[in-house]
Structures are given as structure tokens and as C-alpha cells.
PDB file of N, CA and C in Angstrom:
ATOM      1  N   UNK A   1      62.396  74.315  75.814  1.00  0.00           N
ATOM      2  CA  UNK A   1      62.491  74.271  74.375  1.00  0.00           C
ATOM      3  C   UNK A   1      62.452  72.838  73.884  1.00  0.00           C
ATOM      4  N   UNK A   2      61.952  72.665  72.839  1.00  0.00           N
ATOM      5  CA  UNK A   2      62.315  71.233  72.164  1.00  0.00           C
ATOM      6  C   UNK A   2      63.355  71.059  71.898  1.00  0.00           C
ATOM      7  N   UNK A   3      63.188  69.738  71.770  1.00  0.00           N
ATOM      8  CA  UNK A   3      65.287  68.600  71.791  1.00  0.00           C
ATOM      9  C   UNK A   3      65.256  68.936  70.331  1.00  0.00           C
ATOM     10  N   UNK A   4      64.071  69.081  69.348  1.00  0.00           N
ATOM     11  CA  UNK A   4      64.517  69.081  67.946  1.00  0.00           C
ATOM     12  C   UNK A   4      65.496  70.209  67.472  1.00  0.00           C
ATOM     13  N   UNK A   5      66.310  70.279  67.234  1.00  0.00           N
ATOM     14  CA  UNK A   5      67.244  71.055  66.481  1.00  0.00           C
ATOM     15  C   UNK A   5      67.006  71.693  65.209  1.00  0.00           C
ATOM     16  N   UNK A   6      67.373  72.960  64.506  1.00  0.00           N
ATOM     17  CA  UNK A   6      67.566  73.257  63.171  1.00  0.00           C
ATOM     18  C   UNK A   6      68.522  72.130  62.751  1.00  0.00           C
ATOM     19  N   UNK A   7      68.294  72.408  61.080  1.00  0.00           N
ATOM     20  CA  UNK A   7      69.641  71.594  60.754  1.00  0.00           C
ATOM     21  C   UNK A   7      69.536  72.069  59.103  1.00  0.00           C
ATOM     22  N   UNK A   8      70.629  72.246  58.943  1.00  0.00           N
ATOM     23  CA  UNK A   8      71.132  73.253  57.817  1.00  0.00           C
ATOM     24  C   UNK A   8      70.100  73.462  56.952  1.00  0.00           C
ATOM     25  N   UNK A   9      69.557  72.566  56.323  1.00  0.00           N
ATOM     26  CA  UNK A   9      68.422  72.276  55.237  1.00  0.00           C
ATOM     27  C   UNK A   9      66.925  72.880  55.943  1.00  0.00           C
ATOM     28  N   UNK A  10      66.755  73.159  56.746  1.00  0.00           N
ATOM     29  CA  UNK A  10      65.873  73.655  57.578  1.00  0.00           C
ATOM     30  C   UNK A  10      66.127  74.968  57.577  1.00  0.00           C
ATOM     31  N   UNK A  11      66.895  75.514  57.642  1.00  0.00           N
ATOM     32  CA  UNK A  11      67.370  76.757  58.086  1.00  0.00           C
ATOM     33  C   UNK A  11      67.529  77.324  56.678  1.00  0.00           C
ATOM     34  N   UNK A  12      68.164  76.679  55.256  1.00  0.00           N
ATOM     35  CA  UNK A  12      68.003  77.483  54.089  1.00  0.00           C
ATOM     36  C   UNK A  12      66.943  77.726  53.613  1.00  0.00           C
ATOM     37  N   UNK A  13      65.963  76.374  54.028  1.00  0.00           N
ATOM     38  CA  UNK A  13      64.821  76.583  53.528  1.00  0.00           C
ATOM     39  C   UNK A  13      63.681  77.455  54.049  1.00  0.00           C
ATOM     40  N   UNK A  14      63.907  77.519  55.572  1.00  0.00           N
ATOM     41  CA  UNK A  14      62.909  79.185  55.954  1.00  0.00           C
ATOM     42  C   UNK A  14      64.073  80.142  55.269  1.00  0.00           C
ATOM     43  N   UNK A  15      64.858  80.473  55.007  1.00  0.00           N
ATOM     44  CA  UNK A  15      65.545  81.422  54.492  1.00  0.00           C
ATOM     45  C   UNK A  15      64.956  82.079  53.006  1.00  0.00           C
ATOM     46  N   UNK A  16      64.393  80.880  52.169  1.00  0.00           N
ATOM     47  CA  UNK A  16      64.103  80.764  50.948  1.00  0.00           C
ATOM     48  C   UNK A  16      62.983  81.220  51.150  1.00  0.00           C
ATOM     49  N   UNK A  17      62.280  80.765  52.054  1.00  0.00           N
ATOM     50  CA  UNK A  17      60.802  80.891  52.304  1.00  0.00           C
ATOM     51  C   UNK A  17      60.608  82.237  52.665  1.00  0.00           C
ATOM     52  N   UNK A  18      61.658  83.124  53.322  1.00  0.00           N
ATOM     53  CA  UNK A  18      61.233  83.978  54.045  1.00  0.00           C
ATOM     54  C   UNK A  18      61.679  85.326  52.775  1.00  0.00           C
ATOM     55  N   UNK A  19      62.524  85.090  51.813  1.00  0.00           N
ATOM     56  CA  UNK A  19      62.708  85.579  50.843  1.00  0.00           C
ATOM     57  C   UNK A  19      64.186  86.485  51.060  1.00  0.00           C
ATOM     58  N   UNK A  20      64.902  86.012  52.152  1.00  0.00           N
ATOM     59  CA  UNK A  20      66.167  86.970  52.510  1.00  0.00           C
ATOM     60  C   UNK A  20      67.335  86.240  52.239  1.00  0.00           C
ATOM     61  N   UNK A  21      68.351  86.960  52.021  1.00  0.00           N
ATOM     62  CA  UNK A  21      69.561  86.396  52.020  1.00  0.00           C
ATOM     63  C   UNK A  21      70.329  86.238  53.085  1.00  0.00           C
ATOM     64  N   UNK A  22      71.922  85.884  53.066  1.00  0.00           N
ATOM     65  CA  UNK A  22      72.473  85.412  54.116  1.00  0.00           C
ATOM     66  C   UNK A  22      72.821  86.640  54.948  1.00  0.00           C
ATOM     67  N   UNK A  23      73.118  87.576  54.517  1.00  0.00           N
ATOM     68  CA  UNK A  23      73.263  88.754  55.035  1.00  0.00           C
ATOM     69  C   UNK A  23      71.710  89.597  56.117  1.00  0.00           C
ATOM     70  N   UNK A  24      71.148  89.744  55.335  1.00  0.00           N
ATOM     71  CA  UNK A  24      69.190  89.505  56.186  1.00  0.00           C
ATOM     72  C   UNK A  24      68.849  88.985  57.268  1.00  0.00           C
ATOM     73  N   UNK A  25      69.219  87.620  57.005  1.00  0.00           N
ATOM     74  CA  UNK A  25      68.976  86.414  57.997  1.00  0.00           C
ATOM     75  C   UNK A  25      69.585  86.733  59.245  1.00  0.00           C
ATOM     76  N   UNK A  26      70.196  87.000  58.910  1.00  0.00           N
ATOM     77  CA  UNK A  26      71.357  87.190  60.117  1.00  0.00           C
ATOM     78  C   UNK A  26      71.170  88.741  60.694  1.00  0.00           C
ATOM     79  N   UNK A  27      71.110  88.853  60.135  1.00  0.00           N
ATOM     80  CA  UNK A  27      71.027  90.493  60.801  1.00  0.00           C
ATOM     81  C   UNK A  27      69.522  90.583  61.770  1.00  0.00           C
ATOM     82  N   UNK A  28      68.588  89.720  60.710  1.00  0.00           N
ATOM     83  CA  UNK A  28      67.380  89.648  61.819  1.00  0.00           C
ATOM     84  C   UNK A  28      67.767  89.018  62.888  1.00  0.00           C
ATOM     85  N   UNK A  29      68.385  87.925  62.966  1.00  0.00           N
ATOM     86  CA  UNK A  29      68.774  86.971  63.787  1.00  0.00           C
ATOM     87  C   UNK A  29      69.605  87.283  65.017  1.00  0.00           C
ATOM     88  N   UNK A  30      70.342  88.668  64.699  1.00  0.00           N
ATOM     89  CA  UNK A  30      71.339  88.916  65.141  1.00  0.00           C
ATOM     90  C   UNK A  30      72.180  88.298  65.528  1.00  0.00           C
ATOM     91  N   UNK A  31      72.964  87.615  64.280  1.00  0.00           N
ATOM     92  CA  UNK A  31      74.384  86.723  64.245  1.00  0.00           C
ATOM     93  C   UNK A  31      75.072  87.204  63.329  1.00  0.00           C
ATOM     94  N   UNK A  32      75.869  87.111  62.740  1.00  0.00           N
ATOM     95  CA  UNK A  32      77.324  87.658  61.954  1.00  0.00           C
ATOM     96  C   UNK A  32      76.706  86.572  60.596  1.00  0.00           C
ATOM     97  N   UNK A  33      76.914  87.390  59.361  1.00  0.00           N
ATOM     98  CA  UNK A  33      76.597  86.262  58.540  1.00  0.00           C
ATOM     99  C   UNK A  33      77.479  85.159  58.372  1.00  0.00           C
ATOM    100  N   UNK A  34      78.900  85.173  58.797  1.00  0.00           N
ATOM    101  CA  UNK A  34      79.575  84.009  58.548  1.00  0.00           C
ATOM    102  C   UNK A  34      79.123  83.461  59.616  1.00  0.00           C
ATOM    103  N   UNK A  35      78.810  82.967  60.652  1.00  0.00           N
ATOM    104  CA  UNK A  35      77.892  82.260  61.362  1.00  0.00           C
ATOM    105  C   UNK A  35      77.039  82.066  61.100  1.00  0.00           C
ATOM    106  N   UNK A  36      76.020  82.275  60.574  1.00  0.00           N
ATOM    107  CA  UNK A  36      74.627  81.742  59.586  1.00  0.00           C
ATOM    108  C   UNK A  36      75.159  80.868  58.247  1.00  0.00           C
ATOM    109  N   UNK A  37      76.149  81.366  57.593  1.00  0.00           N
ATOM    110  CA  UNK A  37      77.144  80.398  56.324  1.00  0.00           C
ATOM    111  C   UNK A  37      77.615  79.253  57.309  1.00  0.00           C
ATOM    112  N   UNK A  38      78.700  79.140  58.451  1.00  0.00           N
ATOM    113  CA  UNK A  38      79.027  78.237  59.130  1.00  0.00           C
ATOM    114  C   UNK A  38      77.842  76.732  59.471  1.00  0.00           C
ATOM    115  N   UNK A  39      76.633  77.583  59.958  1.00  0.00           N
ATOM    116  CA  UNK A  39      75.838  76.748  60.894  1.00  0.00           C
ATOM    117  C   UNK A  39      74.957  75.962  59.373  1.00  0.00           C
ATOM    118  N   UNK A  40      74.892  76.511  58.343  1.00  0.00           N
ATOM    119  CA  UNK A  40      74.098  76.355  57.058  1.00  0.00           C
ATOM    120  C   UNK A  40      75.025  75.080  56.076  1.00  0.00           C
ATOM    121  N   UNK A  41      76.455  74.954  56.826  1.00  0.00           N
ATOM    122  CA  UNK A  41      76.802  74.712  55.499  1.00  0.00           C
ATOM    123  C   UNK A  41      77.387  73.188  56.938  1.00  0.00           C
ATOM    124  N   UNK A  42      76.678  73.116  58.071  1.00  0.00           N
ATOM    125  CA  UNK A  42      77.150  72.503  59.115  1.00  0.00           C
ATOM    126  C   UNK A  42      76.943  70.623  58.763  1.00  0.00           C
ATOM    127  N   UNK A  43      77.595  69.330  59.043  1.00  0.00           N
ATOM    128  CA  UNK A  43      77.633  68.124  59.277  1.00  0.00           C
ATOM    129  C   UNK A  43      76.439  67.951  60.080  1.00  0.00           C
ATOM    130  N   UNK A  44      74.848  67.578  59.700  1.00  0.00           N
ATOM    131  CA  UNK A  44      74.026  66.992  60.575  1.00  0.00           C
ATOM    132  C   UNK A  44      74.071  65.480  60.920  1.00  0.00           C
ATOM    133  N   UNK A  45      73.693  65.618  62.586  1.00  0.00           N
ATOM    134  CA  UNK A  45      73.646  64.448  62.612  1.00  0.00           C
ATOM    135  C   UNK A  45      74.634  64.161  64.100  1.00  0.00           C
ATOM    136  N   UNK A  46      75.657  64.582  64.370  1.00  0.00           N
ATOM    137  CA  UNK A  46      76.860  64.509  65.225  1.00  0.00           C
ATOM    138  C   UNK A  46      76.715  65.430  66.366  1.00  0.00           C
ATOM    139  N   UNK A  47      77.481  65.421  67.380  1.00  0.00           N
ATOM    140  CA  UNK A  47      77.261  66.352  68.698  1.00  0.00           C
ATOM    141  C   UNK A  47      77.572  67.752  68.328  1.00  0.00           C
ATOM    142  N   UNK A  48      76.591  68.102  69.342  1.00  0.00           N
ATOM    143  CA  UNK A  48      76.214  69.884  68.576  1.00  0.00           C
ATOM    144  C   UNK A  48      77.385  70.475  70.139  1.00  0.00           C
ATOM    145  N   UNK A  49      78.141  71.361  69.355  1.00  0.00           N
ATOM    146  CA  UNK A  49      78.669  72.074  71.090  1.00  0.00           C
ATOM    147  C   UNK A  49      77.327  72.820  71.455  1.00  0.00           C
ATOM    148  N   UNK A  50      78.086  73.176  72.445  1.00  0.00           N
ATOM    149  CA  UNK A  50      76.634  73.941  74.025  1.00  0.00           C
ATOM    150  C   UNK A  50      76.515  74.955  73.131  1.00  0.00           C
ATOM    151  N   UNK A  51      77.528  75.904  72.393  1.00  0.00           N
ATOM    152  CA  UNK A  51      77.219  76.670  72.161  1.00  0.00           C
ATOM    153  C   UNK A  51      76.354  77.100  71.034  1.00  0.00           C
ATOM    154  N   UNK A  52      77.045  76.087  69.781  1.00  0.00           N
ATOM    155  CA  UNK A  52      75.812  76.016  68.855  1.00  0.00           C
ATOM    156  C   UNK A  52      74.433  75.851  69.113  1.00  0.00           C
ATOM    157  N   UNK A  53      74.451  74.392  69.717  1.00  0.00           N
ATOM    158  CA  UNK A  53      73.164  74.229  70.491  1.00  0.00           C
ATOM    159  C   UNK A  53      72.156  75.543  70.671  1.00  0.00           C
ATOM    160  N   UNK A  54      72.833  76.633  71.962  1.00  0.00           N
ATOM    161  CA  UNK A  54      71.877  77.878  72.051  1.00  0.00           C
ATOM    162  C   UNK A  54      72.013  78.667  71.208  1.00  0.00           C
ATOM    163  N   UNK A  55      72.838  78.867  70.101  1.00  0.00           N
ATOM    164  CA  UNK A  55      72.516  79.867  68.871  1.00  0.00           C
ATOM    165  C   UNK A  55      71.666  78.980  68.301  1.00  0.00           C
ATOM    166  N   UNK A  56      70.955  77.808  67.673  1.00  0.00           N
ATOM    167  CA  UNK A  56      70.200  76.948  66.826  1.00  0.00           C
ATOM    168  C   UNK A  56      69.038  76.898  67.791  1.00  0.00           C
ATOM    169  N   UNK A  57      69.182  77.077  68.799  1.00  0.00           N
ATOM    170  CA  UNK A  57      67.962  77.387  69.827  1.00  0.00           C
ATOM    171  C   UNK A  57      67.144  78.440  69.498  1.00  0.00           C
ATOM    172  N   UNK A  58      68.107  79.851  69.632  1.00  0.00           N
ATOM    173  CA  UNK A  58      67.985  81.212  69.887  1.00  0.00           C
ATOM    174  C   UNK A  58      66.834  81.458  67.919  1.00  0.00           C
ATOM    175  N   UNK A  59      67.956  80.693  67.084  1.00  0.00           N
ATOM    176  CA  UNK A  59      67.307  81.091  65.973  1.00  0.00           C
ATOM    177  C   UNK A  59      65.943  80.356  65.780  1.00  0.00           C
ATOM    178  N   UNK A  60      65.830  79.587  66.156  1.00  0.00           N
ATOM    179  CA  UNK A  60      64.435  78.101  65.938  1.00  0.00           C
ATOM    180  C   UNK A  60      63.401  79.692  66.599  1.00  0.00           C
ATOM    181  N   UNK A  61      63.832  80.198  67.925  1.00  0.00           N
ATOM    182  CA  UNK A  61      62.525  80.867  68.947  1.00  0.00           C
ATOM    183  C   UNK A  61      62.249  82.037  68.165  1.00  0.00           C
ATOM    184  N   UNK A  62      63.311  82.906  67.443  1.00  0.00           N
ATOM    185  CA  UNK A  62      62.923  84.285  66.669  1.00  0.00           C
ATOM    186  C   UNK A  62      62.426  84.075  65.344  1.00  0.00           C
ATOM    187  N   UNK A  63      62.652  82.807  64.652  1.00  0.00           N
ATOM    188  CA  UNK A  63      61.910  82.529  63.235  1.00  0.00           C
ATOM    189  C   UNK A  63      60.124  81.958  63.497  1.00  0.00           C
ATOM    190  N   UNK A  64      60.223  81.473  64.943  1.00  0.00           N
ATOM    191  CA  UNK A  64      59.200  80.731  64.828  1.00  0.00           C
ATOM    192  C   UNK A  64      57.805  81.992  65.751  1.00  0.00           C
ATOM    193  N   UNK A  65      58.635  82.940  66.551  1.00  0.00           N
ATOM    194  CA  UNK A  65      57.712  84.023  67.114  1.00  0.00           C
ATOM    195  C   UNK A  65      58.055  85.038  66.165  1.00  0.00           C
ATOM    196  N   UNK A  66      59.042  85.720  66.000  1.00  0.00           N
ATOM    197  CA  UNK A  66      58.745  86.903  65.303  1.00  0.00           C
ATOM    198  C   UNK A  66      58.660  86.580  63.533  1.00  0.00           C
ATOM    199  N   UNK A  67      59.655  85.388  63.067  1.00  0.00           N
ATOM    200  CA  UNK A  67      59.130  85.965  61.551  1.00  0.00           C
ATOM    201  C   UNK A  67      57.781  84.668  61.151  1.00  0.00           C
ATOM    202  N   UNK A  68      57.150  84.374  62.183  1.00  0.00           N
ATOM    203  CA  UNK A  68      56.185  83.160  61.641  1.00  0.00           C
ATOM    204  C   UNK A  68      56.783  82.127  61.031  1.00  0.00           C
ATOM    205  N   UNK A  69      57.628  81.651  61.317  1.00  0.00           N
ATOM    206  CA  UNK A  69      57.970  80.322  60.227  1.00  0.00           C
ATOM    207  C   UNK A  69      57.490  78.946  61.101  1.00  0.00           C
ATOM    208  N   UNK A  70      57.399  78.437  60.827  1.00  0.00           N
ATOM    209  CA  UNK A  70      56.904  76.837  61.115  1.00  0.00           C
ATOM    210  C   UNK A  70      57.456  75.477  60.950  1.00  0.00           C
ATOM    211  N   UNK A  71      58.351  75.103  61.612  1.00  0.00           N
ATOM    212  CA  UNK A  71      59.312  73.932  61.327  1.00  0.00           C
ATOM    213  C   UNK A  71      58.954  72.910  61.314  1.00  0.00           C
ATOM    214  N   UNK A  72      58.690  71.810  60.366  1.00  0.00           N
ATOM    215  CA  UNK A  72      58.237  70.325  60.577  1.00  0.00           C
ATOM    216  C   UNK A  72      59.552  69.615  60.516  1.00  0.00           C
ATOM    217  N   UNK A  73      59.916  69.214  61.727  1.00  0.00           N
ATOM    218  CA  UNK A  73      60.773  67.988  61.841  1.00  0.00           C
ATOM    219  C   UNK A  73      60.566  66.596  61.201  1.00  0.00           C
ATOM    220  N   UNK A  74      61.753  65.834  60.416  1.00  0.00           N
ATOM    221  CA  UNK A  74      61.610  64.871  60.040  1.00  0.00           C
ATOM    222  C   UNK A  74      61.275  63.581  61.571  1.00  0.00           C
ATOM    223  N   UNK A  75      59.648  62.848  60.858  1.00  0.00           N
ATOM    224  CA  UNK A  75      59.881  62.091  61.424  1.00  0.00           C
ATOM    225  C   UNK A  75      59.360  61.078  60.737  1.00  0.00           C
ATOM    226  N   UNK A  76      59.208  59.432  61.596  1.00  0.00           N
ATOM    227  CA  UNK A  76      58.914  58.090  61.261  1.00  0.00           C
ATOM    228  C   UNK A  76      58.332  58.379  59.224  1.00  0.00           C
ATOM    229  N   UNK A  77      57.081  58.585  59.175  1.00  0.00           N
ATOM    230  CA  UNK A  77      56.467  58.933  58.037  1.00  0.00           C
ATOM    231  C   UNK A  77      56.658  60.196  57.125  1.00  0.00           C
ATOM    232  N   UNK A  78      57.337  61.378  58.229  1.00  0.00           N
ATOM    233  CA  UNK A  78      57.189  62.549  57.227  1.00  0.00           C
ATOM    234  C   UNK A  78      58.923  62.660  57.024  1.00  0.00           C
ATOM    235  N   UNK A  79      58.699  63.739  56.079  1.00  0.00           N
ATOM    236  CA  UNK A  79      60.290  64.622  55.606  1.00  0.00           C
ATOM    237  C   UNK A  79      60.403  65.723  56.770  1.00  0.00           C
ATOM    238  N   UNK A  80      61.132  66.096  56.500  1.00  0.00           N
ATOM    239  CA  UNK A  80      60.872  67.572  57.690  1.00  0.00           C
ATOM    240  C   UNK A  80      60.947  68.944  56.182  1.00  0.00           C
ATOM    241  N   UNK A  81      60.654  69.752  56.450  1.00  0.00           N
ATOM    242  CA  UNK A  81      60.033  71.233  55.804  1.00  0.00           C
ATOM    243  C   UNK A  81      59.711  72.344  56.476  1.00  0.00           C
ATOM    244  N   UNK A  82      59.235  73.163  55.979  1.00  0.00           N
ATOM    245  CA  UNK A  82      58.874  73.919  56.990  1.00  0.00           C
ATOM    246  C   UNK A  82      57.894  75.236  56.084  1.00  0.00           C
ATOM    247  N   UNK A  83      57.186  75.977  56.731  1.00  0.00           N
ATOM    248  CA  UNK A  83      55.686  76.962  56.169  1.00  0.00           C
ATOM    249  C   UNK A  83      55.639  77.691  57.370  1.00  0.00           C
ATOM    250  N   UNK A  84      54.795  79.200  56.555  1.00  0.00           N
ATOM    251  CA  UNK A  84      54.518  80.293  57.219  1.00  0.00           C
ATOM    252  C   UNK A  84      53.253  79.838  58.010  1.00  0.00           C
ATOM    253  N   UNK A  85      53.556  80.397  59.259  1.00  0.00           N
ATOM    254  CA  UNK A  85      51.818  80.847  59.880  1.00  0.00           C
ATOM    255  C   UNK A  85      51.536  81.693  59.968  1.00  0.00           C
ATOM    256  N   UNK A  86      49.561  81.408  59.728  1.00  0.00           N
ATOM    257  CA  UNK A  86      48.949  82.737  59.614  1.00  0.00           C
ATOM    258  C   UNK A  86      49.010  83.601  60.824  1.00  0.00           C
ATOM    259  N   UNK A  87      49.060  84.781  60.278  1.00  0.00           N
ATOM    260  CA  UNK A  87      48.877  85.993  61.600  1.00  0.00           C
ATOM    261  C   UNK A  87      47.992  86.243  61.884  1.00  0.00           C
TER     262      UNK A  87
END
């Protein structure tokens, strides 16, 4: 997997994109919505536990294979964002 991480603003924004709420998200995701509120409303930037780590893993692999979403990480020149791909 890539070292890049979700990070909250990433994660509302396929949320927005994908047109679901916190309750949705999660349920696709299969996480508890106060864990999707927790990880959304999370300090970027600082050490991730192991465990977050593989839930922010787990969600990056099911948004990006099953609901098409497309994550652009911030880097040197860009913002980070993120867009659907075509099927």
C-alpha cells in the first residue's frame, strides 16, 4: 500500500463527493459511524497508532476499488483533492 495516508479533509471530501452521509460512509466502509466522526474530525500531521493506520488503509482500498474515488495527495506544487474514476 502507499505511505500516503487519508487525512480528515480527504475523507469529507470523497464523502461530499460521493453524496453520503456519516452514517452511509460508514456502513459502506464497514466502521461504526462514530469512528468515521472520530477519524474525520482527527489532528493531521502527528503519529497515527497501528491501528488507525489499518482502518485509514482499509478505507483509502474500498473508496478507491469499490466506490471509484481517486485521491490526490498534497504535494511540492499541488493541494491534495480528490475525483471520481471513470468505469
Amino acid at each position: 500500500m502507499s505511505d500516503e495516508l487519508l487525512t480528515p479533509t480527504l475523507i469529507r471530501a470523497a464523502r461530499a463527493l460521493l453524496e453520503y452521509d456519516q452514517e452511509a460512509l460508514a456502513e459502506r466502509l464497514g466502521i461504526s459511524r462514530k469512528t468515521l466522526a472520530l477519524i474525520e474530525t482527527m489532528k493531521p500531521g502527528g503519529p497515527v497508532d497501528p491501528r488507525r493506520r489499518r482502518v485509514l488503509e482499509e478505507m483509502k482500498a474500498k473508496m478507491e476499488h469499490e466506490m471509484h474515488v481517486e485521491f490526490i495527495f498534497r504535494g511540492d506544487s499541488t493541494g491534495e483533492g480528490v475525483r471520481l474514476r471513470r468505469r
